[in-house]
Structures are given as C-alpha cells and as structure tokens.
N, C-alpha and C. Protein backbone atom coordinates (compact mmCIF):
# COMPACT_ATOMS: atom_id res chain seq x y z
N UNK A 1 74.11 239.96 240.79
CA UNK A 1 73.07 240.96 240.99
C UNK A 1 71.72 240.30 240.72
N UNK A 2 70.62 240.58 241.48
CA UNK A 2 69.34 239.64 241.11
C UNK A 2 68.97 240.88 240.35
N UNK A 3 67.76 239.68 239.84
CA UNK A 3 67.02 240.82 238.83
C UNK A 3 65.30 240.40 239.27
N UNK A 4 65.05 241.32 239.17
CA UNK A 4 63.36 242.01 239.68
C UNK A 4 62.86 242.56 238.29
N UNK A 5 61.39 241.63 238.09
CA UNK A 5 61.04 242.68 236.82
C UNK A 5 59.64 242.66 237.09
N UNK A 6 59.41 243.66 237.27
CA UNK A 6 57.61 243.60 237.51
C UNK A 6 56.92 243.78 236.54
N UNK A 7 55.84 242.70 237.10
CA UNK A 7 55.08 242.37 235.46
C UNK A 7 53.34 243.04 235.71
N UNK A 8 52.79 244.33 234.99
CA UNK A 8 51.41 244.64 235.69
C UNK A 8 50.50 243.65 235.27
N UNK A 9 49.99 243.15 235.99
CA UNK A 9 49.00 242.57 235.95
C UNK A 9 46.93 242.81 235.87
N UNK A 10 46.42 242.35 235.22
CA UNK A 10 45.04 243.19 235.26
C UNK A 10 44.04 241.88 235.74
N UNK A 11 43.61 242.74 236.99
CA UNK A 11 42.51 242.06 237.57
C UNK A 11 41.28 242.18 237.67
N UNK A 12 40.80 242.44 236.37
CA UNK A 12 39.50 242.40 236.39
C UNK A 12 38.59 241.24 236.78
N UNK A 13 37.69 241.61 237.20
CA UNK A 13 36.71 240.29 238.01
C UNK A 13 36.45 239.51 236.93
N UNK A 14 36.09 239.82 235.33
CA UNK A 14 35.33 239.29 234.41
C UNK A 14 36.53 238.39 233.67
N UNK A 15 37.89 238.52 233.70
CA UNK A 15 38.78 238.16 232.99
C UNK A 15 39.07 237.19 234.67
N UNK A 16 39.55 237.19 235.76
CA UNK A 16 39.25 236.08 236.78
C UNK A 16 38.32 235.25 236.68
N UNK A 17 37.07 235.77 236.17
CA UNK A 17 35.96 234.50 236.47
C UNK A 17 36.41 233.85 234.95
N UNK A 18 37.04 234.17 234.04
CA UNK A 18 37.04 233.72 232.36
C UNK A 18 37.94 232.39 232.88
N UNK A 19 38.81 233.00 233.88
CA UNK A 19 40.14 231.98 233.93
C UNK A 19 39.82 230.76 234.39
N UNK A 20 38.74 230.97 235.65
CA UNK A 20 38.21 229.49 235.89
C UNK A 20 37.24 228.55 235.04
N UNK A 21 37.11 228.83 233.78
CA UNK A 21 36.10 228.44 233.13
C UNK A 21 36.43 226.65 232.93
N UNK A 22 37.92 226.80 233.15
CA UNK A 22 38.15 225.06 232.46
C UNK A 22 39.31 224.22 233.89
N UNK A 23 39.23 225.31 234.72
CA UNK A 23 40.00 224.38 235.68
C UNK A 23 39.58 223.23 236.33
N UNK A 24 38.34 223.13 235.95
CA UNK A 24 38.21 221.65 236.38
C UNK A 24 37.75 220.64 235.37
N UNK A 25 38.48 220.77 234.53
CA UNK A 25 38.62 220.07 233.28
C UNK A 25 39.68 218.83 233.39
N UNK A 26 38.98 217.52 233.04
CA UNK A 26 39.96 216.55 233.25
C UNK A 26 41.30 216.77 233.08
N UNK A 27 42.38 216.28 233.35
CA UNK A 27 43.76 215.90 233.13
C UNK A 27 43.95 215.65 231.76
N UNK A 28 43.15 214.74 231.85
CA UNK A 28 43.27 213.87 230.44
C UNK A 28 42.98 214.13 229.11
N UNK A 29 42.18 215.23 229.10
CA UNK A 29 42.22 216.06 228.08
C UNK A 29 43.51 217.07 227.88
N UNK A 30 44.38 216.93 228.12
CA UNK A 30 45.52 217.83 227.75
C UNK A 30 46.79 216.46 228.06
N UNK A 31 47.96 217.16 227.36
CA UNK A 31 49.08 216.74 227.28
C UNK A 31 49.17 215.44 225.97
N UNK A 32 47.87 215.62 225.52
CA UNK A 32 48.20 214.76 224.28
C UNK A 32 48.37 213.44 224.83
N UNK A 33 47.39 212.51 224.08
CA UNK A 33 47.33 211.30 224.34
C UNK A 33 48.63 210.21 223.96
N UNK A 34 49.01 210.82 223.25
CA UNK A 34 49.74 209.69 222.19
C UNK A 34 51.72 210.30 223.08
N UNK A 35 51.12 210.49 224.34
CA UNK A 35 52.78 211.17 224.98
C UNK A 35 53.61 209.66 224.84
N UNK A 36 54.77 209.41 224.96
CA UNK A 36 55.06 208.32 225.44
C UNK A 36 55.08 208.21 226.90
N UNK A 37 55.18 206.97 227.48
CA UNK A 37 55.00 206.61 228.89
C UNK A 37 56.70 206.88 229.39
N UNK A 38 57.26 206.50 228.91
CA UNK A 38 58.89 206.92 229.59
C UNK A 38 58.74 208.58 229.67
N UNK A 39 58.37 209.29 228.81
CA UNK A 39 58.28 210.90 228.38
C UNK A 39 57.15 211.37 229.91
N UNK A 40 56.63 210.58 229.86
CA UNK A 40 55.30 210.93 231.03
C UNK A 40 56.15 211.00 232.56
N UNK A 41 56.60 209.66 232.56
CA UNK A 41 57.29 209.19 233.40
C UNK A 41 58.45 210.09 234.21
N UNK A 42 59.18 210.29 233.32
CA UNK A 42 60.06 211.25 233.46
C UNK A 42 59.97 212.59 234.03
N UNK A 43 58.82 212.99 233.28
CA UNK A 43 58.64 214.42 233.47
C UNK A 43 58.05 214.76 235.18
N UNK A 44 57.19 213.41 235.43
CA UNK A 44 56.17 213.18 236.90
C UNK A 44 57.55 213.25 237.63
N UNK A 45 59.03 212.61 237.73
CA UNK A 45 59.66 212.23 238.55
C UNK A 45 60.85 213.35 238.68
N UNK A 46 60.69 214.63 237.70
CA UNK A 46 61.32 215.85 238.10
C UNK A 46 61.33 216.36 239.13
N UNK A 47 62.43 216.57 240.24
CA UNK A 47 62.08 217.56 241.36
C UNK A 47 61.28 219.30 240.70
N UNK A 48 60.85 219.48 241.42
CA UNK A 48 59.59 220.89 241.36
C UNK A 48 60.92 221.94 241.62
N UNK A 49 61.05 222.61 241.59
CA UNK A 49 61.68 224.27 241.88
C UNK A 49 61.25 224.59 243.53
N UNK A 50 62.16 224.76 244.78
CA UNK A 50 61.69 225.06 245.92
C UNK A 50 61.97 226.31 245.82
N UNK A 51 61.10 226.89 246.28
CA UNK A 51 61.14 228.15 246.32
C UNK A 51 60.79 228.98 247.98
N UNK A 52 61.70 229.58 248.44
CA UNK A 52 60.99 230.23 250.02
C UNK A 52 61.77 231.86 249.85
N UNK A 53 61.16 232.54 250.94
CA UNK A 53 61.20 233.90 250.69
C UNK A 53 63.13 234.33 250.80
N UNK A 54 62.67 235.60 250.10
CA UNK A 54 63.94 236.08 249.73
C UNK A 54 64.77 235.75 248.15
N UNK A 55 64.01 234.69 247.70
CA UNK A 55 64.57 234.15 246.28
C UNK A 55 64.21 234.97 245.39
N UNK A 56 64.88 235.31 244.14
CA UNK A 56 64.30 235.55 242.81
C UNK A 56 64.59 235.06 241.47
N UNK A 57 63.59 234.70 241.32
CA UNK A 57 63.73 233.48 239.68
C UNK A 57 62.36 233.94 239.44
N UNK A 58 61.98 233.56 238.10
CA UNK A 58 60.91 233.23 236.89
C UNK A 58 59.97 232.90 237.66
N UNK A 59 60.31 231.48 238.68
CA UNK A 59 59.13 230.58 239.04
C UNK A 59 58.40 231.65 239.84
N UNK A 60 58.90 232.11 240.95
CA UNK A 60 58.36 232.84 241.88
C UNK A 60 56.99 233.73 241.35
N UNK A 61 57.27 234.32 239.99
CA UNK A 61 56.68 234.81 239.14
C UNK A 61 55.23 234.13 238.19
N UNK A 62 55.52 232.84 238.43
CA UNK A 62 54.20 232.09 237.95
C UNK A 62 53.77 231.60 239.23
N UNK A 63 54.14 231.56 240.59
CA UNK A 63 53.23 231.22 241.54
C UNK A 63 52.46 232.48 241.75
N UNK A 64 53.17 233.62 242.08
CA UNK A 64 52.37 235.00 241.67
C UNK A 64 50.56 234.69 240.85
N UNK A 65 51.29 234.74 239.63
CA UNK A 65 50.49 234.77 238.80
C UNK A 65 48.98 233.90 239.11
N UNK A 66 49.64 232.48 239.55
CA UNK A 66 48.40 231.40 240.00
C UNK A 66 47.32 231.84 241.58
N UNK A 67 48.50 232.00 242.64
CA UNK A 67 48.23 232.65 243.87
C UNK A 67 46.98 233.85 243.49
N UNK A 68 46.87 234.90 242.48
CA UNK A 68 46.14 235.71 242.18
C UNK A 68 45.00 235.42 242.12
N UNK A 69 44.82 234.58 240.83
CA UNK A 69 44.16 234.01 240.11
C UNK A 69 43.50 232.94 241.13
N UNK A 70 43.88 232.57 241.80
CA UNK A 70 42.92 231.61 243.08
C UNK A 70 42.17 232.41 244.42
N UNK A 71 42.87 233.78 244.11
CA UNK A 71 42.44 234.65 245.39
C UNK A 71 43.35 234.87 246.78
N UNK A 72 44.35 234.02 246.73
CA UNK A 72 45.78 234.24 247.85
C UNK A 72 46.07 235.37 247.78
N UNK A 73 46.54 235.77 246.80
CA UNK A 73 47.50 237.07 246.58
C UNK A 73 46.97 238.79 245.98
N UNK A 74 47.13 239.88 246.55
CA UNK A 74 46.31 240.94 245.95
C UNK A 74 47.70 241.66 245.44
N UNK A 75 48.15 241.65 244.33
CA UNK A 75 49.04 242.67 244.49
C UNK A 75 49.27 243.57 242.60
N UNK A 76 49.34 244.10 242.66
CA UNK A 76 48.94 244.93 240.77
C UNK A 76 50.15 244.52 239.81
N UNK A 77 51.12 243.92 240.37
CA UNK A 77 52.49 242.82 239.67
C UNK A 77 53.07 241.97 239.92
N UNK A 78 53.81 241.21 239.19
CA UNK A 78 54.27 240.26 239.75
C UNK A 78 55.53 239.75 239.29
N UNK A 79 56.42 240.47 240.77
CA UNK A 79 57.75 240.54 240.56
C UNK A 79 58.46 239.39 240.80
N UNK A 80 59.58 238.83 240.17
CA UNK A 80 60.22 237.30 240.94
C UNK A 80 61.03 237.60 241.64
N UNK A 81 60.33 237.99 242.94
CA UNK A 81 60.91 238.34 244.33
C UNK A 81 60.21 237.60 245.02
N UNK A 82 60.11 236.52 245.66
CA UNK A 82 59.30 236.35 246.70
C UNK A 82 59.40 236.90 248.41
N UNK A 83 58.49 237.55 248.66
CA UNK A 83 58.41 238.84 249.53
C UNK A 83 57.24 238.07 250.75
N UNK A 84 57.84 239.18 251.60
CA UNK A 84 56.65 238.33 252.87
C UNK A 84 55.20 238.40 252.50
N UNK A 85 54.47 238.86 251.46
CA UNK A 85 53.15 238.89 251.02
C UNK A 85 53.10 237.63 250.30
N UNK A 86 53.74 237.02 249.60
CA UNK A 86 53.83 236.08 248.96
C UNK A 86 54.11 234.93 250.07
N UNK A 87 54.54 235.05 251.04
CA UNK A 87 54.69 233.81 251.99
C UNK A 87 53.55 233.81 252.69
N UNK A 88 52.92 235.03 253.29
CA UNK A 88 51.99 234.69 253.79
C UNK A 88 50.33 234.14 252.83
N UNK A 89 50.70 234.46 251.67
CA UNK A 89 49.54 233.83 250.51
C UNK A 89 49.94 232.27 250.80
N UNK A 90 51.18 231.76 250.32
CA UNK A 90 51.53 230.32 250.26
C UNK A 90 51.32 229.55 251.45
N UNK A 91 51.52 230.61 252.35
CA UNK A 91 50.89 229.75 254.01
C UNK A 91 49.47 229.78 254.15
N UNK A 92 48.82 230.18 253.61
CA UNK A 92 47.50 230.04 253.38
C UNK A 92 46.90 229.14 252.66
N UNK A 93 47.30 229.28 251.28
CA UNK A 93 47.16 228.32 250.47
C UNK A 93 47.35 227.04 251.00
N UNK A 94 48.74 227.10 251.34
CA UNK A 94 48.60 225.34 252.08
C UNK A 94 47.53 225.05 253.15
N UNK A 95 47.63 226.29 253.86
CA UNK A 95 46.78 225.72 255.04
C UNK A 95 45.16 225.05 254.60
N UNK A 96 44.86 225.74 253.45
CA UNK A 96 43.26 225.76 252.63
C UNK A 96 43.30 224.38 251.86
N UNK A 97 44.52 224.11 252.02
CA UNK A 97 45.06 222.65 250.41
C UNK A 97 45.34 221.95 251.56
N UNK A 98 45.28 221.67 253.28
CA UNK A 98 45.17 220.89 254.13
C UNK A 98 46.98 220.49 254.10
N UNK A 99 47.70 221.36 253.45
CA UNK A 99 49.44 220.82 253.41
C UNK A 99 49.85 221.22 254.90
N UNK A 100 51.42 220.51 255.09
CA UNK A 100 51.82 220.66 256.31
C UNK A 100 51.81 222.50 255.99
N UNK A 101 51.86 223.11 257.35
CA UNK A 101 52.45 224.63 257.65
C UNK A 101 54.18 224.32 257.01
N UNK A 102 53.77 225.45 255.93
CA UNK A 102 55.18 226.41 255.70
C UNK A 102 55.14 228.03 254.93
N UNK A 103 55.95 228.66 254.81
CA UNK A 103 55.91 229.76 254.20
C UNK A 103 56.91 229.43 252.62
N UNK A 104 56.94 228.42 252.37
CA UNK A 104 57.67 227.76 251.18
C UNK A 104 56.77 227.35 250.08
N UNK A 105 57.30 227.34 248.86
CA UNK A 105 56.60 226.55 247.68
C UNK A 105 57.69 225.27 247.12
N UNK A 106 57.00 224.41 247.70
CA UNK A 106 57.92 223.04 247.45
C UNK A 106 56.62 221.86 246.68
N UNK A 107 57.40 220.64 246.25
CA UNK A 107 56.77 220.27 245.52
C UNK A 107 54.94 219.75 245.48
N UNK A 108 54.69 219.83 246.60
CA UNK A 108 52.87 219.39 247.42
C UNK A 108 51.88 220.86 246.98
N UNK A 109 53.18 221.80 247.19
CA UNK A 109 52.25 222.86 246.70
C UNK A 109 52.32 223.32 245.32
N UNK A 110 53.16 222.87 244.35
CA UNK A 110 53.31 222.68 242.94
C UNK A 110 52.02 221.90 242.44
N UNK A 111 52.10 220.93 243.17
CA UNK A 111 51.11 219.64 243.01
C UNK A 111 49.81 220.31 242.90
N UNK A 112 49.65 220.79 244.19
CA UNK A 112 48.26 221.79 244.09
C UNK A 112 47.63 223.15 243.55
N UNK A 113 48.94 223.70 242.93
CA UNK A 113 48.53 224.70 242.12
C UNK A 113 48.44 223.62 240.69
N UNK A 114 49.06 222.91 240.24
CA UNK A 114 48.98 222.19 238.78
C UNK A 114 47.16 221.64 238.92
N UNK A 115 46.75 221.08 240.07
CA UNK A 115 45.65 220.78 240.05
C UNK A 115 44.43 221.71 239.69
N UNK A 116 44.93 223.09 240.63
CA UNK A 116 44.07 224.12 240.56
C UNK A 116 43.77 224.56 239.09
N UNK A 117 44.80 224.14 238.25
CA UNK A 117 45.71 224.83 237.23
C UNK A 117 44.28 224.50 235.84
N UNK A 118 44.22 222.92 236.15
CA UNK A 118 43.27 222.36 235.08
C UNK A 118 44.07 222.14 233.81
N UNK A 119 43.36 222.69 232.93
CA UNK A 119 43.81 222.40 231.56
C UNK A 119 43.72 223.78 231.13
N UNK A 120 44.66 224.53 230.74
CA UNK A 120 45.09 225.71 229.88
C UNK A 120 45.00 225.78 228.28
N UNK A 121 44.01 225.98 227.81
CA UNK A 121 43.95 225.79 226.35
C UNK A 121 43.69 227.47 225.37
N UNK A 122 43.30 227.34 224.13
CA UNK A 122 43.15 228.26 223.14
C UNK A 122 41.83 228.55 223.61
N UNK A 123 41.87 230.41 224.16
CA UNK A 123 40.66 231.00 224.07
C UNK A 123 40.24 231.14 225.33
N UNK A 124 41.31 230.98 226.79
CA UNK A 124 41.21 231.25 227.94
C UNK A 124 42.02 232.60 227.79
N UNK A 125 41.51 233.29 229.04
CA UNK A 125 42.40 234.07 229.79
C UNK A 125 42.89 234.56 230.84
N UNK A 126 43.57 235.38 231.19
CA UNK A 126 43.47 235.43 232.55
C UNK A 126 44.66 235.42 233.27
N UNK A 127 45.23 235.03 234.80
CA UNK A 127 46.07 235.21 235.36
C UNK A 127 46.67 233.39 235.22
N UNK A 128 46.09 232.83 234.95
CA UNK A 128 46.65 231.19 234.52
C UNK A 128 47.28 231.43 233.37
N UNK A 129 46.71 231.83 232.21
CA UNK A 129 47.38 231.71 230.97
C UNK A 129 48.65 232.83 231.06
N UNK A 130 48.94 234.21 232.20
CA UNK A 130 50.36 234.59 231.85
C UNK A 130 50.80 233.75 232.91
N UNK A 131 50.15 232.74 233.95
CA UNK A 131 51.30 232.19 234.58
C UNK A 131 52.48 231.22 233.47
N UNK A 132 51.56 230.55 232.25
CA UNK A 132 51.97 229.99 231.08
C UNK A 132 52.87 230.77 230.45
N UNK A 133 52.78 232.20 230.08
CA UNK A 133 53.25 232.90 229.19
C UNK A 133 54.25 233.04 229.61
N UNK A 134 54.18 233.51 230.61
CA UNK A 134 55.84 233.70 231.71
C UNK A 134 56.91 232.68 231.86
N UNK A 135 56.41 231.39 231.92
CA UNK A 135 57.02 230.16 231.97
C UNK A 135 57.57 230.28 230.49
N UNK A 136 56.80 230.26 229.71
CA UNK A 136 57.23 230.02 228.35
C UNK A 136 58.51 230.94 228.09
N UNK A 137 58.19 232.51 228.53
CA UNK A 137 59.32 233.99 228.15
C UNK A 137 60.13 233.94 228.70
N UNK A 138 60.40 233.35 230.09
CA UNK A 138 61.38 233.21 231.09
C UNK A 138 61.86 232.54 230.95
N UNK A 139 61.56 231.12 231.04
CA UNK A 139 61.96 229.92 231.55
C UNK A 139 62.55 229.24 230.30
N UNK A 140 61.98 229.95 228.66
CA UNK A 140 62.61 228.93 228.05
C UNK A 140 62.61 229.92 226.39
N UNK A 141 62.45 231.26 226.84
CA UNK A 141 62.60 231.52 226.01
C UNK A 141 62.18 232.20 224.82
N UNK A 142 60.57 231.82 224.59
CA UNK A 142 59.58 231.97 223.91
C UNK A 142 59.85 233.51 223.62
N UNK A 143 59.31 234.24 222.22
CA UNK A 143 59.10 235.69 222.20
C UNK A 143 57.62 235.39 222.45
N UNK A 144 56.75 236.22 222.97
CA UNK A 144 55.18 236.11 223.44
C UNK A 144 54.78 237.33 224.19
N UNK A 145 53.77 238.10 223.75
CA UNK A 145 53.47 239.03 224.81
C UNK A 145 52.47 238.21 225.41
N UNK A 146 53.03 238.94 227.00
CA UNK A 146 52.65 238.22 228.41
C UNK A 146 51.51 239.06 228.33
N UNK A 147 50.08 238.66 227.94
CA UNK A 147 48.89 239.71 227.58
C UNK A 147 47.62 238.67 228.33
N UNK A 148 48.05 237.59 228.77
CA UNK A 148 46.98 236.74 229.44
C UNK A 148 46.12 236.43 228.51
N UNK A 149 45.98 236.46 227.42
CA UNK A 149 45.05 235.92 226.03
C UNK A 149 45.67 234.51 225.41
N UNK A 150 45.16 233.34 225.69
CA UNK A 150 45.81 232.64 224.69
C UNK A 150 45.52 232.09 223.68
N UNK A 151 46.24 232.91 222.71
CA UNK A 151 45.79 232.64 221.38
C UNK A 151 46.89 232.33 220.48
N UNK A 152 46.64 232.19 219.28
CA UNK A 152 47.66 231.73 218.42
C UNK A 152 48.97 231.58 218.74
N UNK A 153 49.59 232.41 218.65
CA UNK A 153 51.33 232.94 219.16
C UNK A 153 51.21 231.78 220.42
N UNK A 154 50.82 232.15 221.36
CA UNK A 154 50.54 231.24 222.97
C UNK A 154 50.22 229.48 222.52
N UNK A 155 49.43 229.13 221.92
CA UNK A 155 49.30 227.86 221.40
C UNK A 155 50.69 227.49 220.35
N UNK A 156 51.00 227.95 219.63
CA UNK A 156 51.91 227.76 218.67
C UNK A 156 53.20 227.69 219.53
N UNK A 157 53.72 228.88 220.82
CA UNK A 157 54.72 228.17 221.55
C UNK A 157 54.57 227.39 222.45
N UNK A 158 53.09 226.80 222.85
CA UNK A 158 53.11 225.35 223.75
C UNK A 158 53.31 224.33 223.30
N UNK A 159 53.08 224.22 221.51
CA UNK A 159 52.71 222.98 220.47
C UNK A 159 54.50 223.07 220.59
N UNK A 160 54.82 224.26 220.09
CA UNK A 160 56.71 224.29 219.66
C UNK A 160 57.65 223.58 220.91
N UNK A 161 56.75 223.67 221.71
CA UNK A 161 57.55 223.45 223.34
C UNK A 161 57.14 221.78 223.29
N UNK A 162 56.28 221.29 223.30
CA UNK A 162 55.46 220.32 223.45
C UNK A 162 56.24 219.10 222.51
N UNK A 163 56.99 220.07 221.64
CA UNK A 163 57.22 218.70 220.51
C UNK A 163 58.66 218.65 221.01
N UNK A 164 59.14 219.65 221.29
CA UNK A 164 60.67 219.94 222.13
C UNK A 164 60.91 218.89 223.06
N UNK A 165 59.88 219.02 223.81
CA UNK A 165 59.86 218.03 225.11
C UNK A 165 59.26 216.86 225.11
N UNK A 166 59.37 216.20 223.90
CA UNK A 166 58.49 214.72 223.15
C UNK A 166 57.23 214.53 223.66
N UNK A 167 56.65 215.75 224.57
CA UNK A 167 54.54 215.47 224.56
C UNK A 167 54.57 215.60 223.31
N UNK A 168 52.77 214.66 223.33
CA UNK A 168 52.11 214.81 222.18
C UNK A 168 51.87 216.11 222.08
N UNK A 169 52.35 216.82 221.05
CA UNK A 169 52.01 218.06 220.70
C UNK A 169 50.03 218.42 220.21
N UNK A 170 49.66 218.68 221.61
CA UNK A 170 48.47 218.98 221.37
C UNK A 170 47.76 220.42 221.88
N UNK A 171 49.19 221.34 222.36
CA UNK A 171 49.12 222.84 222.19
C UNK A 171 47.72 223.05 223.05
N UNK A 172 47.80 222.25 224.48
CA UNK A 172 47.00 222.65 225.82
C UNK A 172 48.24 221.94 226.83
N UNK A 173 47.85 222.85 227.81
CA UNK A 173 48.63 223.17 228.79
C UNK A 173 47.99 222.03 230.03
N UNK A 174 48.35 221.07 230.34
CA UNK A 174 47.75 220.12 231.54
C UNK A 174 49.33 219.82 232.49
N UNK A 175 48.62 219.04 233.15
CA UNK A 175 49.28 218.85 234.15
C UNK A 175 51.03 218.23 233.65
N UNK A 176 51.24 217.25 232.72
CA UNK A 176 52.50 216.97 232.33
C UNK A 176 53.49 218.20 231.72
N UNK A 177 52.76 219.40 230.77
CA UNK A 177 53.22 220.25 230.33
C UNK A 177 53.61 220.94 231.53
N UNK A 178 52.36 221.05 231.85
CA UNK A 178 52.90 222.46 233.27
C UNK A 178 54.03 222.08 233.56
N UNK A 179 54.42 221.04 234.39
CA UNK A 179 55.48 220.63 235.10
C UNK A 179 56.85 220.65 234.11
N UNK A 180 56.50 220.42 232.89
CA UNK A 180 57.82 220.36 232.11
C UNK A 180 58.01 221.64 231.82
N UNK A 181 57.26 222.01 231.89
CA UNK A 181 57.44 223.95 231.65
C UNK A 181 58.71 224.26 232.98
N UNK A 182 58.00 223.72 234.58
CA UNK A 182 58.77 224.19 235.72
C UNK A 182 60.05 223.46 236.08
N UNK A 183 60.16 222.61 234.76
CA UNK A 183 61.78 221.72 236.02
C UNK A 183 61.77 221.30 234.58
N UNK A 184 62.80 221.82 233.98
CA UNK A 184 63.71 221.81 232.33
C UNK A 184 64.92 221.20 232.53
N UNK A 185 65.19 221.85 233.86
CA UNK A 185 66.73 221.08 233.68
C UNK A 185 66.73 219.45 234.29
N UNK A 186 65.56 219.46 234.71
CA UNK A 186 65.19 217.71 235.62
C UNK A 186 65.28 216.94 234.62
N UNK A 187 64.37 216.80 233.56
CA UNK A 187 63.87 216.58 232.41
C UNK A 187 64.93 216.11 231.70
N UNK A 188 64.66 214.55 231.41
CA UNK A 188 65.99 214.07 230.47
C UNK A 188 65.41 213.01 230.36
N UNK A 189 64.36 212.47 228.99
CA UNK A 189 64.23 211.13 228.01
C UNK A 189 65.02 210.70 227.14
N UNK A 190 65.83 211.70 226.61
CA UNK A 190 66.65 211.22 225.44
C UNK A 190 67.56 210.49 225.86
C-alpha cells in the first residue's frame, strides 16, 4: 500500500525571500572542513534517488519542498506523490538549468537543486530548511517538527547525523550533507 502524507506548507513571500538569504553561499563553508577525503569521496559517488511520476517516497517530498522554494511549484503541500504538477515543475526546471528534456528527477537535477540549495545553516527558514527537516524525519528518522525554522533541535539533528555519517560535524547543511541525507543506503566508508 503506498503511503501519501501531506505536509502544509506556508508560503509566505517574507519567509521565501528569508530562504534565499544564503544560497549562494560558498560550498565550502559547510560540511565541515576537517571531513575526511575517502568520507567526501564516497558520499560524491552515491547514485542520487531517480525519481519520475507516479512514485511515492520521502524524496519526492523534498524536491517538493525545493521546487517551491525556487518558484517551479505552487501547491499548499507536499505530498510524496509525484503527480503531473510536479513533472511539469521538473520539466521546467531542467529546461531553466539548460538539462536534457525530461519529466524525471535523476541525478543532474539533484546536482542542481543541491546547488540552488547553498548552505543550510542555524537561523534560516523557509521551504529549504523543511526540505532538510523532512530528509532528516523521513529518511532517517530524526523526531523534529517540520516547522521550516532551523534552530536548535534542526542543528543538533544535522550535527547528530553529521557525526553518524563521519562529516565534520559542523551542523550546516552543504552540498556533501545534502546528498548524504538523499542516498543512505549508497553510502558506505566504513
């Protein structure tokens, strides 16, 4: 039986414009300097989660969340259904991110939402930080209300996650985290 859980979402213009405040914030300021290079390594060479319509999982649910938050997608939740509104956002998106035409989220367009993504840290909010929260409640577990604030609780399970997954635990969300957030089961240094 799939499961559908719709998540409301709040789109206020002032909490959207909050979210872009750090997306274009180096890389390199997040994921903790001191990661190891095999740990880095590893995590870059995970296949991404493909995702095309008709599926329902978690992920579907943080492209939602990002798709919003960039302006693709209008919709007041965000269910892990991916539905023909959601394909036609992702065919857009690519088309705007210059990717080949598809109605799929495969790994080029992972690539380009992680870019869009920036650096996720303490004291953002917005439709980026529950794409985080969601990853975290879904995907692995976390107790967290999905409230798009990230604060304490939200930092404390990226640092908890972060040390899980041998990043330098430096409790911001960049491009190595993201990805280890989306492909857990890829993921194998030990």
């Amino acid at each position: 039986m799939s499961k559908v859980r719709g998540i409301t979402m709040l789109f206020a213009s002032g909490a959207m414009a909050a979210g872009f405040g750090l997306a274009g914030a180096p890389a390199a300021l997040a994921d903790g300097p001191e990661t190891p290079p095999e740990v880095v390594a590893a995590i870059e060479a995970a296949a991404w989660p493909e995702l095309t319509e008709g599926q329902e999982t978690w992920e579907v649910s943080v492209v939602k969340f990002l798709l919003v938050e960039y302006g693709y997608l209008d919709v007041t939740e965000a269910t892990e259904h991916f539905d023909e509104r959601l394909g036609d956002a992702v065919a857009d998106y690519r088309q705007d991110r210059g990717l080949e035409p598809a109605r799929a989220v495969d790994g080029d367009v992972w690539e380009a939402l992680t870019d869009d993504l920036g650096v996720v840290r303490q004291g953002d909010s917005g439709n980026r930080v529950k794409a985080v929260q969601y990853a975290l409640l879904e995907g692995h577990g976390y107790d967290l209300l999905l409230d798009g604030e990230f604060g304490p609780a939200t930092r404390t399970a990226v640092v908890d996650f972060q040390t899980g997954a041998e990043i330098d635990a430096d409790g911001e969300v960049g491009p190595i985290t993201f990805q280890a957030l989306l492909t857990p089961d890829d993921v194998s240094v030990r």
